[in-house]
C-alpha atoms as a PDB file:
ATOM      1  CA  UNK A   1     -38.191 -35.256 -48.414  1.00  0.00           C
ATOM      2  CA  UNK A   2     -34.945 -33.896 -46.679  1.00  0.00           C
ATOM      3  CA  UNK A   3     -34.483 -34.262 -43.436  1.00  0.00           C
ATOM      4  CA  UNK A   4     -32.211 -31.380 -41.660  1.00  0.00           C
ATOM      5  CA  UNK A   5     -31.160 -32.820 -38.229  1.00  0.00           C
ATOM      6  CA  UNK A   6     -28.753 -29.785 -37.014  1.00  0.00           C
ATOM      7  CA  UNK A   7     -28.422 -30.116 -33.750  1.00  0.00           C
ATOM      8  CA  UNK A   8     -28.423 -26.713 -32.151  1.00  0.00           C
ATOM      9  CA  UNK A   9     -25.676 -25.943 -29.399  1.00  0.00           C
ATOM     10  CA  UNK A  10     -26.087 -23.545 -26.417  1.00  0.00           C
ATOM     11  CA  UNK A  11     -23.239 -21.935 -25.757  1.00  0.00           C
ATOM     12  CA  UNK A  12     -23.389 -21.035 -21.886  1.00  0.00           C
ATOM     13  CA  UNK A  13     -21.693 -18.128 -20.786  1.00  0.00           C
ATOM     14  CA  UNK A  14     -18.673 -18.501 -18.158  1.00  0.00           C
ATOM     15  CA  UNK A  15     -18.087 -15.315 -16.005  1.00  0.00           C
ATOM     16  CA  UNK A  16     -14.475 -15.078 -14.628  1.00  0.00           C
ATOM     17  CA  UNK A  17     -14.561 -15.063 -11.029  1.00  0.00           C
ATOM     18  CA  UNK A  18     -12.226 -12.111 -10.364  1.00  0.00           C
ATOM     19  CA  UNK A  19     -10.759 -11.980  -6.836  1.00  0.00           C
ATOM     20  CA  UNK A  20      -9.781  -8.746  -4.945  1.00  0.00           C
ATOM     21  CA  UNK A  21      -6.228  -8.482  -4.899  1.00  0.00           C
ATOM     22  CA  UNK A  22      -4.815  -9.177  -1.885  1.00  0.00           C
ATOM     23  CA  UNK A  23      -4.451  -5.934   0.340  1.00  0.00           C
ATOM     24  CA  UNK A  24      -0.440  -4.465   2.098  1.00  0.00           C
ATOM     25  CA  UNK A  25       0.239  -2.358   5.003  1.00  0.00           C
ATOM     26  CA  UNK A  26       3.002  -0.105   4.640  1.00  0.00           C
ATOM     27  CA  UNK A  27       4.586   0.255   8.372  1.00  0.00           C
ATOM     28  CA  UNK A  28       6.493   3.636   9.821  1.00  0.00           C
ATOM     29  CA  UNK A  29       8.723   2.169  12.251  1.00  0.00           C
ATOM     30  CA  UNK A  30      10.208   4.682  15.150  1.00  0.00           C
ATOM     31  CA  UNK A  31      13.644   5.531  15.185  1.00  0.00           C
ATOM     32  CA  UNK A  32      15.974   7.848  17.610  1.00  0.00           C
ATOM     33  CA  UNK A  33      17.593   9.748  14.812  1.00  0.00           C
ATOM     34  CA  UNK A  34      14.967  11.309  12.072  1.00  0.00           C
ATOM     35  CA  UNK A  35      13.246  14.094  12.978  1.00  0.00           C
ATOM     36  CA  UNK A  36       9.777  14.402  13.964  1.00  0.00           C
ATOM     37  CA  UNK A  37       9.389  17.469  11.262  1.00  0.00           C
ATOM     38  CA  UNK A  38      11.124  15.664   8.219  1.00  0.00           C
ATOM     39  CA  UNK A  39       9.128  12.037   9.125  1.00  0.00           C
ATOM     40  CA  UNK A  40       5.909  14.828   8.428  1.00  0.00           C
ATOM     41  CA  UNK A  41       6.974  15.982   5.232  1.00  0.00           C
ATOM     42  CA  UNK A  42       7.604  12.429   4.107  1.00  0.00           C
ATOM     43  CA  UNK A  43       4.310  11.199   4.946  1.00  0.00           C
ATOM     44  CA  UNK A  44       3.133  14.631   2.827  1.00  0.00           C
ATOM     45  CA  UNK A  45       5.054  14.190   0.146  1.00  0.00           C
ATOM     46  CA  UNK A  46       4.759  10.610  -0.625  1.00  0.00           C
ATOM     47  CA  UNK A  47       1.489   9.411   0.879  1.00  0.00           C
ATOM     48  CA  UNK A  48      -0.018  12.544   0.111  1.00  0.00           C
ATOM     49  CA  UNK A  49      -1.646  12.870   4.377  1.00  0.00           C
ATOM     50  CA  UNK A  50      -2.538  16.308   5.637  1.00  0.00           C
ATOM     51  CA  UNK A  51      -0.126  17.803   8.078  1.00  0.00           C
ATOM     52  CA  UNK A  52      -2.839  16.970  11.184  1.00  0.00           C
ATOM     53  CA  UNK A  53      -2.742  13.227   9.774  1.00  0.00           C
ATOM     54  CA  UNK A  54       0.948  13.101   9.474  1.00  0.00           C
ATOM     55  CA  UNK A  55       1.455  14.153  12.686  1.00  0.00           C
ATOM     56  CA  UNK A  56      -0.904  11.384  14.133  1.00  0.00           C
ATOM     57  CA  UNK A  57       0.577   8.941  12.342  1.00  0.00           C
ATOM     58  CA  UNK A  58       4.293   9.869  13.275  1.00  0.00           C
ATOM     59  CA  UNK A  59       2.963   9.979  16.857  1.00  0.00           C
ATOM     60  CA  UNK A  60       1.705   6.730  16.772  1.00  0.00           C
ATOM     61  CA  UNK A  61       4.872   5.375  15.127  1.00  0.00           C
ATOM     62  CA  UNK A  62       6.869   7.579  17.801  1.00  0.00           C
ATOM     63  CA  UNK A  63       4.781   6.093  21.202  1.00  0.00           C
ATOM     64  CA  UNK A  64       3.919   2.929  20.134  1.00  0.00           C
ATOM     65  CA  UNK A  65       7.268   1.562  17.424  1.00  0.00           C
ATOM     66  CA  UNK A  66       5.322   1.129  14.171  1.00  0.00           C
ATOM     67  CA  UNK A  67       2.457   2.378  12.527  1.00  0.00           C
ATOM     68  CA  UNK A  68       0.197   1.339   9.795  1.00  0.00           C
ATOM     69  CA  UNK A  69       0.101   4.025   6.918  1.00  0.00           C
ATOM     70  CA  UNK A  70      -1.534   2.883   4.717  1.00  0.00           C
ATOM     71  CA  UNK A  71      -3.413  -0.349   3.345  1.00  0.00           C
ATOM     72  CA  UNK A  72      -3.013  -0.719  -0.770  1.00  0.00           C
ATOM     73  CA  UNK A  73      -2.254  -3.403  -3.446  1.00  0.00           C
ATOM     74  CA  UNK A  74       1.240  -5.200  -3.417  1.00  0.00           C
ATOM     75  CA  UNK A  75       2.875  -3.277  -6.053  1.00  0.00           C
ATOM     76  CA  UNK A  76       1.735   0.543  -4.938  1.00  0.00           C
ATOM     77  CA  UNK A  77       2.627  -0.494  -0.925  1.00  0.00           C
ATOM     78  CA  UNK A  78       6.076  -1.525  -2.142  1.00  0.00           C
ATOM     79  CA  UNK A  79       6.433   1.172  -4.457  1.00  0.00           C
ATOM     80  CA  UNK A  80       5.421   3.933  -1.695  1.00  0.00           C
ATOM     81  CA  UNK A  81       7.780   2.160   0.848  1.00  0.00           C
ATOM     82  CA  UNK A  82      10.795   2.515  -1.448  1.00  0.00           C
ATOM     83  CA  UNK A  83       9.969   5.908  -2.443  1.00  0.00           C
ATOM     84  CA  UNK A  84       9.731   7.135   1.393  1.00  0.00           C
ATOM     85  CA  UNK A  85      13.046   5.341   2.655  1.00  0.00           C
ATOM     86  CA  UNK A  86      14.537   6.613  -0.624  1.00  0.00           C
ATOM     87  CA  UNK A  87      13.788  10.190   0.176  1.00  0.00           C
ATOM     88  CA  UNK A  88      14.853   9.661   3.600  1.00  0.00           C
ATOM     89  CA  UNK A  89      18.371   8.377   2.421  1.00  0.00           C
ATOM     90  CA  UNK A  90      18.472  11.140   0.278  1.00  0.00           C
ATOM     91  CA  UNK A  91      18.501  13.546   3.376  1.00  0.00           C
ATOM     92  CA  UNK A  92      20.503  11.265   5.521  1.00  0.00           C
ATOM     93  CA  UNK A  93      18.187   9.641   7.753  1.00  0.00           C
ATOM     94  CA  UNK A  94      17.524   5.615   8.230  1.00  0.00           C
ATOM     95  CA  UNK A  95      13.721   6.103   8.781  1.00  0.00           C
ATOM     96  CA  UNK A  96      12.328   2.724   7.618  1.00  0.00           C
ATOM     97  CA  UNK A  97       8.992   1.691   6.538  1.00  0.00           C
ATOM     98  CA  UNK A  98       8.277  -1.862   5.482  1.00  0.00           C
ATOM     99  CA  UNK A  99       5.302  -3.447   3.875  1.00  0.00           C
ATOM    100  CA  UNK A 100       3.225  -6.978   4.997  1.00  0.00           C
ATOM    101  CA  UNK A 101       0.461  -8.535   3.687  1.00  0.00           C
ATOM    102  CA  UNK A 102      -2.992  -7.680   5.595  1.00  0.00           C
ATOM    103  CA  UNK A 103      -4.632 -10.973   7.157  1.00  0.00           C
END
């Protein structure tokens, strides 16, 4: 008589707990020296806003100092910053737009 004690194992399945990645603002801030018309186009070209949202959002930015663009993960907010200031040094303007972590 043999006597096969195999001892079975259940293997239990771990699922990852994926967190959302943490969310940016990217922030217009108001200055005295670019134009209302080229702070348009830049919203346009590089956060891709209709000219009616552009010109909200430069409004804003204009009345109140800053305004909140947009709300995207770290590495697009940053990259969409730099690209907008870079444009704007490109034409000779010091519009600046910065990017902060959303509480």
């Amino acid at each position: 008589m043999v006597d096969n004690d195999v001892a079975t194992k259940t293997k239990t399945k771990v699922k990852p707990k994926l967190d959302k990645p943490k969310l940016y603002k990217v922030i217009l801030f108001n200055d005295d020296y670019t134009p209302r018309e080229f702070v348009i186009v830049v919203l346009k070209a590089v956060f891709r806003m209709s000219e009616e949202a552009g010109y909200r959002v430069m409004m804003t930015a204009h009345k109140l100092g800053s305004c909140v663009v947009v709300v995207c993960t770290k590495d697009i907010a940053e990259t969409k910053a730099k690209e907008a200031i870079d444009l704007a040094k490109e034409m000779g303007f010091p519009l600046m737009f910065t990017t902060e972590p959303e509480e």
